[in-house]
C-alpha atoms as a PDB file:
ATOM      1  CA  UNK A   1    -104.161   6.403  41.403  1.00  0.00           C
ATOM      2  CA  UNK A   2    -103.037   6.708  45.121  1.00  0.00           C
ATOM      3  CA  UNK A   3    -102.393  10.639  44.401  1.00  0.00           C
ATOM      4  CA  UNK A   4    -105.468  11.202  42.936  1.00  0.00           C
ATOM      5  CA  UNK A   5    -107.826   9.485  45.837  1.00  0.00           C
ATOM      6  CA  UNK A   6    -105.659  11.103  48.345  1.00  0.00           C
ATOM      7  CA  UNK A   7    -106.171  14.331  46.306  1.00  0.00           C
ATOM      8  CA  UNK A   8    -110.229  14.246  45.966  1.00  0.00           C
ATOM      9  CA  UNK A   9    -110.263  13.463  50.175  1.00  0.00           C
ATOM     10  CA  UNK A  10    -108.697  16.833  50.281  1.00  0.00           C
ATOM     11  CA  UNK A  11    -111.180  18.614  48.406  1.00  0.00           C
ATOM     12  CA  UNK A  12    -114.545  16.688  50.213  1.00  0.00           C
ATOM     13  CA  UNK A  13    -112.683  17.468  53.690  1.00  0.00           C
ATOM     14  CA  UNK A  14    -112.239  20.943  52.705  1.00  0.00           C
ATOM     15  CA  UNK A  15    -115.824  21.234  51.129  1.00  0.00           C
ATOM     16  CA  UNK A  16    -117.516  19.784  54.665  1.00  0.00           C
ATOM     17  CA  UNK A  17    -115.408  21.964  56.922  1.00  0.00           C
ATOM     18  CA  UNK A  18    -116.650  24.891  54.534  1.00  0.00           C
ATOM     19  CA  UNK A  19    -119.983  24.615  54.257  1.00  0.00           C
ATOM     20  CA  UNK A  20    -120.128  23.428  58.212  1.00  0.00           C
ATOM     21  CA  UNK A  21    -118.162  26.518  59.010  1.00  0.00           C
ATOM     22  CA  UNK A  22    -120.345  29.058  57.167  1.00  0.00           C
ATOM     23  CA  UNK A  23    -123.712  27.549  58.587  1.00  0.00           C
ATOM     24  CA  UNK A  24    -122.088  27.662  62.100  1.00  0.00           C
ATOM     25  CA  UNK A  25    -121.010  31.138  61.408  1.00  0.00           C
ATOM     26  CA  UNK A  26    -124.472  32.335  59.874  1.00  0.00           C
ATOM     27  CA  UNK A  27    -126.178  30.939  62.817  1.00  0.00           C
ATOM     28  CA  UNK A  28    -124.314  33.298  65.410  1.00  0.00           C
ATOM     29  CA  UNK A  29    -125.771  36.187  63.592  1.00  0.00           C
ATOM     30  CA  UNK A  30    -129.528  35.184  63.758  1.00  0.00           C
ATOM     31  CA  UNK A  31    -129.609  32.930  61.018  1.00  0.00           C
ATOM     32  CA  UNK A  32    -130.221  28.703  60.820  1.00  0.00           C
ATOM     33  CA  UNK A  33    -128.796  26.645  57.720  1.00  0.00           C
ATOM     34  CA  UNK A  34    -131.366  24.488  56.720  1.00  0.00           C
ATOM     35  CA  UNK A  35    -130.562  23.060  53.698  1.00  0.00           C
ATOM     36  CA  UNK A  36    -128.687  23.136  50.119  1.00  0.00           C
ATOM     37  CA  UNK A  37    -130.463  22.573  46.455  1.00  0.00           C
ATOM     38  CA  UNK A  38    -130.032  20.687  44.286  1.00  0.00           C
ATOM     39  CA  UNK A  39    -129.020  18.313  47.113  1.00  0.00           C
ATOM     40  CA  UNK A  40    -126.715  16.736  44.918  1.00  0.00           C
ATOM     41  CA  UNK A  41    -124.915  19.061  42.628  1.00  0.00           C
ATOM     42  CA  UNK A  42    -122.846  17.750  39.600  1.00  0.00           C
ATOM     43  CA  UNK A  43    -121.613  20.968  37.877  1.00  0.00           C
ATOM     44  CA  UNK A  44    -124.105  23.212  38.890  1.00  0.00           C
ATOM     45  CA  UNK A  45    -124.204  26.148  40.683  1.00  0.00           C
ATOM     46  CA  UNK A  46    -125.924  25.104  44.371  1.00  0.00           C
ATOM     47  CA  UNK A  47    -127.808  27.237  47.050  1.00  0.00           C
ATOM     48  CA  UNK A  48    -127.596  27.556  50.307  1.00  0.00           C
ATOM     49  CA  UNK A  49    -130.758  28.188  52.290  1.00  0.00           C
ATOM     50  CA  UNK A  50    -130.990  30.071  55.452  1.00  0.00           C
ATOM     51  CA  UNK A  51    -133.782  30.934  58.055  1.00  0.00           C
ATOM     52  CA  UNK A  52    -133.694  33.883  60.316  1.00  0.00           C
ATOM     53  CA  UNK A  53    -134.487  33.382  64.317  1.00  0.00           C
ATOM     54  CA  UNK A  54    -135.866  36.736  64.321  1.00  0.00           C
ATOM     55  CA  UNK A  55    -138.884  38.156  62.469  1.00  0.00           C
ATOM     56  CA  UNK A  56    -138.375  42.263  61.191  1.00  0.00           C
ATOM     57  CA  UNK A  57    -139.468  44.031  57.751  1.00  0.00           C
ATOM     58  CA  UNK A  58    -139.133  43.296  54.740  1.00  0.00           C
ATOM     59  CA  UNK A  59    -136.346  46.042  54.361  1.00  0.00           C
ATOM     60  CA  UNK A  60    -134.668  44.691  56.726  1.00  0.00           C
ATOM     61  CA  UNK A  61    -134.204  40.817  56.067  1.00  0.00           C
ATOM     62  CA  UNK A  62    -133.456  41.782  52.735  1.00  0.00           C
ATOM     63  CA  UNK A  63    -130.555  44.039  53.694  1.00  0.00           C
ATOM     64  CA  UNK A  64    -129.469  41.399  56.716  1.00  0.00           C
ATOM     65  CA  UNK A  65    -129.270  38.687  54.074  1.00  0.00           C
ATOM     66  CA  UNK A  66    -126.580  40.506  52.218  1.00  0.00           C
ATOM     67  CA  UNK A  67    -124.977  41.487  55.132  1.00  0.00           C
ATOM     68  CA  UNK A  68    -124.567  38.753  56.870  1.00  0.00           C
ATOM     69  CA  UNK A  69    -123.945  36.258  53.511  1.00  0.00           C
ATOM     70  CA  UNK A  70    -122.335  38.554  51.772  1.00  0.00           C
ATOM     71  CA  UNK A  71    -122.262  39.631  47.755  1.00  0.00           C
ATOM     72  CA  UNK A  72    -123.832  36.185  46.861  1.00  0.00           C
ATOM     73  CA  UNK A  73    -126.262  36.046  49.443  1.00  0.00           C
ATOM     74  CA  UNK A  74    -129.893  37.907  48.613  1.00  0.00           C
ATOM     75  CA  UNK A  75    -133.638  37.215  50.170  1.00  0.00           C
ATOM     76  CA  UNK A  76    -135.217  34.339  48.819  1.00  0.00           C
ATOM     77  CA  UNK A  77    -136.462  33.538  45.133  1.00  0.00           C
ATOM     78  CA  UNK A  78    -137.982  30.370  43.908  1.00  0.00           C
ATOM     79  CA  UNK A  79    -136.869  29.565  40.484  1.00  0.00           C
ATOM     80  CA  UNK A  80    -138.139  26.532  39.808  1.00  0.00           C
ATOM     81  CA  UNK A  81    -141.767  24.286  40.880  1.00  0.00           C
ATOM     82  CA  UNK A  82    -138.448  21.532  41.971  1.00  0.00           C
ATOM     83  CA  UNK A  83    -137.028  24.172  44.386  1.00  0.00           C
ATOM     84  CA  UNK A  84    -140.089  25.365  45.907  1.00  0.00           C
ATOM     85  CA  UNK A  85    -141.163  21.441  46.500  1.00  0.00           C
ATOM     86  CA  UNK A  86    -138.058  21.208  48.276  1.00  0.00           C
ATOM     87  CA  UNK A  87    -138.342  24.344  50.398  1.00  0.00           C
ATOM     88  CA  UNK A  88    -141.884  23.411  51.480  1.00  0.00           C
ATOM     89  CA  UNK A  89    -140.771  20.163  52.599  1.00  0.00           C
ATOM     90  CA  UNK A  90    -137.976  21.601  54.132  1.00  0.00           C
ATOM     91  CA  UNK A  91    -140.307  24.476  56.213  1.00  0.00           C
ATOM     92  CA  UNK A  92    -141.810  21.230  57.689  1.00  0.00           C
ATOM     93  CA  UNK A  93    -139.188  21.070  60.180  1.00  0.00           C
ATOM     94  CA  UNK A  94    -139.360  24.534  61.448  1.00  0.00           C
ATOM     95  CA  UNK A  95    -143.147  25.035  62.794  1.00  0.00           C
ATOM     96  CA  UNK A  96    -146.321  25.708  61.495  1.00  0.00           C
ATOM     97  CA  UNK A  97    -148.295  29.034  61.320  1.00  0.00           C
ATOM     98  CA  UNK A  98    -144.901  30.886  60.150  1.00  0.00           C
ATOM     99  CA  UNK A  99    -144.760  33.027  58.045  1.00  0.00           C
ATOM    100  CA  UNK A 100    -141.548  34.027  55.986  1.00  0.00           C
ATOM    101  CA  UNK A 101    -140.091  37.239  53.795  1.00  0.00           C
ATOM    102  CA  UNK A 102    -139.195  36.209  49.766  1.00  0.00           C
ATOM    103  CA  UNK A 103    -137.597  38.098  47.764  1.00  0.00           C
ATOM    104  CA  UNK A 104    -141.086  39.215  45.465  1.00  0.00           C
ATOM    105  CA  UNK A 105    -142.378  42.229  45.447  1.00  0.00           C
ATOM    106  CA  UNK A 106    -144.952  43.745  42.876  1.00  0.00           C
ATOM    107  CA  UNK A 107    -143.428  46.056  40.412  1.00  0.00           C
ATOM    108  CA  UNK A 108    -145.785  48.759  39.284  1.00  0.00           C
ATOM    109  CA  UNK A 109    -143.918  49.898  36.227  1.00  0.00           C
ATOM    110  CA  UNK A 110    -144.373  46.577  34.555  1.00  0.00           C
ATOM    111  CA  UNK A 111    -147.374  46.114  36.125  1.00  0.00           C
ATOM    112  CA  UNK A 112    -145.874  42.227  37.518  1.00  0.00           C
ATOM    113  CA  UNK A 113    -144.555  40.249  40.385  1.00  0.00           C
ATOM    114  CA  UNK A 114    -141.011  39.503  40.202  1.00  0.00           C
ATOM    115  CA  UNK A 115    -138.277  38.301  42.827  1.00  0.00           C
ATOM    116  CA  UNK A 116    -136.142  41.891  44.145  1.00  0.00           C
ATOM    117  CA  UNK A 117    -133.078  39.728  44.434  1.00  0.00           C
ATOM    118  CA  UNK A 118    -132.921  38.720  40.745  1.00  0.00           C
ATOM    119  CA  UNK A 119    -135.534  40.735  39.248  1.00  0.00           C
ATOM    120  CA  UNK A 120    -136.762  38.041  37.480  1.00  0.00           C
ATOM    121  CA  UNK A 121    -140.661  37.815  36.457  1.00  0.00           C
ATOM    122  CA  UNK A 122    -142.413  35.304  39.021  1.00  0.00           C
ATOM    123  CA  UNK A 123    -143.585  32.049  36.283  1.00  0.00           C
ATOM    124  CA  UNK A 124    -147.199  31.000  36.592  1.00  0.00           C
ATOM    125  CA  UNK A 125    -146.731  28.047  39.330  1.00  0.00           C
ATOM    126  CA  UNK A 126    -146.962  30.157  42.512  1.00  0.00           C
ATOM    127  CA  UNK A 127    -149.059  28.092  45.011  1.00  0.00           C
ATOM    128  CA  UNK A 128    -150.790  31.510  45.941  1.00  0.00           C
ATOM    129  CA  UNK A 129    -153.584  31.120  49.202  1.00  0.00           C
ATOM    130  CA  UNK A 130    -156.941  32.250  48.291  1.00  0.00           C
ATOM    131  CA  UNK A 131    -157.806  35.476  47.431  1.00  0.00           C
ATOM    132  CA  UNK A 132    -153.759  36.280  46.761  1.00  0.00           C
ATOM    133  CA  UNK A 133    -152.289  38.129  46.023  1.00  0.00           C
ATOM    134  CA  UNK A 134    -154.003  41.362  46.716  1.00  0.00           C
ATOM    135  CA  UNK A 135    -154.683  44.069  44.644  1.00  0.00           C
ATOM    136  CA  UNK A 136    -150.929  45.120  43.816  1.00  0.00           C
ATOM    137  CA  UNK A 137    -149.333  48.132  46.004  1.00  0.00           C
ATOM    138  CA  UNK A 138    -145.908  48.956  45.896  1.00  0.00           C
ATOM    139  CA  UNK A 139    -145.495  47.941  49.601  1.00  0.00           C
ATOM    140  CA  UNK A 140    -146.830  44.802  49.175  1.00  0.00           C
ATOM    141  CA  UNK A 141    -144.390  41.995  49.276  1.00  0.00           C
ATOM    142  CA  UNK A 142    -144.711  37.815  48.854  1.00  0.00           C
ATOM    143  CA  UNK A 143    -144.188  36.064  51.956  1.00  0.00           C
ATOM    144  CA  UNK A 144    -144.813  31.986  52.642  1.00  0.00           C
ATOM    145  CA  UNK A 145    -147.152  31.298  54.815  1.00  0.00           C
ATOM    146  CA  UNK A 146    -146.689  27.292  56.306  1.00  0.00           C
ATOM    147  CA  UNK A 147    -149.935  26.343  57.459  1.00  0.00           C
ATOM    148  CA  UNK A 148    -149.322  22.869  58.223  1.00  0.00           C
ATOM    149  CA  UNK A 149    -147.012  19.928  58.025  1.00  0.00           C
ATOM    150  CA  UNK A 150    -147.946  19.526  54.258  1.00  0.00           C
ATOM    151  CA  UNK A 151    -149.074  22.702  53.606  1.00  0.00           C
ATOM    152  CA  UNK A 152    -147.923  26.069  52.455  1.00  0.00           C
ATOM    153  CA  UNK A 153    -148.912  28.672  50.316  1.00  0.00           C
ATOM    154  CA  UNK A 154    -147.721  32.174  49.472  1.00  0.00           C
ATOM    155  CA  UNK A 155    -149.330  35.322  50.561  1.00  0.00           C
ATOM    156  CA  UNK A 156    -148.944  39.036  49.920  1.00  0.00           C
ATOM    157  CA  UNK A 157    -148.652  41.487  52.699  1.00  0.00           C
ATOM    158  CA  UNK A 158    -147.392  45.153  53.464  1.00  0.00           C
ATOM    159  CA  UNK A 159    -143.510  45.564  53.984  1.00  0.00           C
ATOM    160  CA  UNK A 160    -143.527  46.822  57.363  1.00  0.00           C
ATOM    161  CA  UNK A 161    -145.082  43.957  58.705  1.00  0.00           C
ATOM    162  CA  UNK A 162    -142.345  41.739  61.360  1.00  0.00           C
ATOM    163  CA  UNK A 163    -142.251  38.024  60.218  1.00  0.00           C
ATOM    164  CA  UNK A 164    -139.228  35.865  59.688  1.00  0.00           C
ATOM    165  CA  UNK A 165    -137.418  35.199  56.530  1.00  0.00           C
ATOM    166  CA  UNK A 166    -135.252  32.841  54.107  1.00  0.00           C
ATOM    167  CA  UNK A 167    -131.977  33.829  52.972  1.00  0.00           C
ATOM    168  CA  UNK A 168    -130.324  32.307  49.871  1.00  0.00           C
ATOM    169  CA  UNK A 169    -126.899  31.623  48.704  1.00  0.00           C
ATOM    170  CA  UNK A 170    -125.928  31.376  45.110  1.00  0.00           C
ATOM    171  CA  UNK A 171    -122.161  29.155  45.122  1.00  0.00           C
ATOM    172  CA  UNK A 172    -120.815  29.075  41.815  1.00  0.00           C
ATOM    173  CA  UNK A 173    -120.553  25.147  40.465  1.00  0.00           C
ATOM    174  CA  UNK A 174    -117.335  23.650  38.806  1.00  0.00           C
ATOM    175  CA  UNK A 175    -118.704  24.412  35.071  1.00  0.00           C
END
């Protein structure tokens, strides 16, 4: 019984100084950890969220989150209403009247809005602001816009536009 305590000390220890580690280490290169969902993973795979210091394009963020976070890291997609709830209460801690890159994009050969980094179709919950998204263009791109303490919604704007944006880190669970 001793062995096995002793054992699964090892493996939070080694867990803490990992994920401490990589959020120290992303932060040196422009980015900020700011959280982990689901918060409390059983056997699920968990991500890692990260938000740049610096705005630039869309192009860009989405080539420095792969960079930087390597082969499992990929600009933001939401794909759940449970993970965006816990992004925007998240944003609340990191100013209002930002706006951030996602991963969504519109894709004129299907004629839809879908996430670049999974290429998944967006579901019907988007909390879109009014009058988005725009008529679709194949430079337009989803970014969230955080109004307010409570309040965010998500926008669509050209590519070459400079505004920060969210990384996200897919770690493989214990399944």
């Amino acid at each position: 019984m001793v062995k096995i305590s002793v054992a699964l000390l090892q493996v939070v220890l080694a867990t803490v100084v990992l994920v401490n580690g990589e959020s120290k280490e992303s932060e040196g290169k422009g980015l900020v950890y700011i959280g982990s969902y689901p918060p409390k993973p059983q056997n699920y795979d968990i991500n890692k969220y990260f938000i740049s210091n610096n705005p630039t394009t869309w192009t860009t963020a989405d080539e420095d989150c792969k960079n930087i976070l390597g082969p499992n890291g990929a600009l933001l997609s939401i794909d759940s209403i449970a993970e965006w709830e816990f992004l925007r209460v998240a944003l609340e801690s990191y100013g209002f009247g930002t706006t951030y890159w996602t991963s969504g994009l519109y894709d004129p050969t299907t004629s839809v809005w879908r996430w670049a980094s999974n290429q998944q179709v967006i579901p019907p919950y988007p909390p879109w602001g009014p009058g988005f998204p725009h008529s679709p263009l194949t430079t337009h791109r989803i970014l969230i816009y955080h109004t307010s303490r409570y309040d965010a919604f998500w926008r669509t704007i050209i590519d070459s536009q400079l505004h920060r944006y969210i990384c996200k880190m897919r770690t493989p669970g214990i399944c």
